[in-house]
Protein backbone atom coordinates (compact mmCIF):
# COMPACT_ATOMS: atom_id res chain seq x y z
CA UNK A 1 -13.62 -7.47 -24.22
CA UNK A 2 -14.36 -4.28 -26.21
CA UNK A 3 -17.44 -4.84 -28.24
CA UNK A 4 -18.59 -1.19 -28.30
CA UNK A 5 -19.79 0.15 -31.64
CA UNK A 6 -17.27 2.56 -32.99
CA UNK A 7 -17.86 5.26 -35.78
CA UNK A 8 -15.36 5.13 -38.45
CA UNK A 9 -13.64 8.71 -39.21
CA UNK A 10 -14.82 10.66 -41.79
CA UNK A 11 -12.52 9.03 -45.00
CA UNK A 12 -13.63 5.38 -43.86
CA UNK A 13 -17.23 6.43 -44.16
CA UNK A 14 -16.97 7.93 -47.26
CA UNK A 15 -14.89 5.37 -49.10
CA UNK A 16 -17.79 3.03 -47.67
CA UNK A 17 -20.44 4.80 -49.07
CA UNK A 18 -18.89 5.64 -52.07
CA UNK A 19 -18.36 1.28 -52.50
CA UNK A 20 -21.93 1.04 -51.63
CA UNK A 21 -22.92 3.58 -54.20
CA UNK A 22 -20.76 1.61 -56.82
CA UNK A 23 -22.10 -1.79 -55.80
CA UNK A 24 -26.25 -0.49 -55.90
CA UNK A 25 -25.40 0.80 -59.32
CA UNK A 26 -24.17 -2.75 -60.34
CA UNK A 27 -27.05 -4.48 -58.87
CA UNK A 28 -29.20 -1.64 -61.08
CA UNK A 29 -27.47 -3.00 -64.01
CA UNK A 30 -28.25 -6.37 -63.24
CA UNK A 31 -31.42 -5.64 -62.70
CA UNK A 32 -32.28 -4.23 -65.49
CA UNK A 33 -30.10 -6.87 -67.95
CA UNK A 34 -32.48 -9.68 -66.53
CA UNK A 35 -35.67 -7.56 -66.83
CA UNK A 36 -34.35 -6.85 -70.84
CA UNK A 37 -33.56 -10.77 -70.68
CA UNK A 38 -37.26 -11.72 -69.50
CA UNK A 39 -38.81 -8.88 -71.91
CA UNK A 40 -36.92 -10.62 -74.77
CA UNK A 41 -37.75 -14.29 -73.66
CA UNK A 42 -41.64 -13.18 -73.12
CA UNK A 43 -41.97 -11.64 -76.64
CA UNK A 44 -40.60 -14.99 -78.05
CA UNK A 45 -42.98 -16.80 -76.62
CA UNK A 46 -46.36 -14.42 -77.64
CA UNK A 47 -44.85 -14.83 -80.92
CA UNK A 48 -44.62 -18.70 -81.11
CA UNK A 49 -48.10 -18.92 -79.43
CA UNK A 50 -49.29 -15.98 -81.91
CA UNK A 51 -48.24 -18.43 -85.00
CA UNK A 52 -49.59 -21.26 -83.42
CA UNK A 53 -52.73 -20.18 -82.63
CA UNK A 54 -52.75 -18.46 -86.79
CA UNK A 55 -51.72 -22.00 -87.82
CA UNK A 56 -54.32 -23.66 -85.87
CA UNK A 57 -57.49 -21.02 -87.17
CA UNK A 58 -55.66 -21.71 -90.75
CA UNK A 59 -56.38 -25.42 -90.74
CA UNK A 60 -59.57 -25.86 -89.13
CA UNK A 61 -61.78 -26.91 -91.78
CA UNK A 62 -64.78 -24.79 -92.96
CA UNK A 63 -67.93 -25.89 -93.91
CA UNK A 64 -69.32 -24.55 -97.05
CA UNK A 65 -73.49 -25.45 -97.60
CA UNK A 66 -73.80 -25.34 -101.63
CA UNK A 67 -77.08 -23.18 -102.06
């Protein structure tokens, strides 16, 4: 058996690289679409615990001493 490691010629290599250029890019992309995703989910939920927390300080009940 031959299991010696064997370069690949110059056009392999490149067409390799060049793949593993394109598929890095795509993972980039990806990337950055879940990081917009999370961004956009996070915001959502400061702004539902933002109105909660304004509805809650709006309807606790103050206590006014007639002078």
């Amino acid at each position: 058996m031959n299991d010696q490691f064997r370069i690949p010629d110059p056009e392999t290599r490149a067409k390799s690289i060049a793949s593993l250029k394109a598929a890095s890019r795509l993972l980039d992309l990806s990337n950055l679409q879940l990081d917009e995703a999370i961004a956009f989910v996070e915001k959502d939920l400061r702004e539902q615990q933002r109105a909660r927390l304004l509805y809650k300080s709006n309807s606790i009940p103050t206590n006014k001493m007639d002078s």
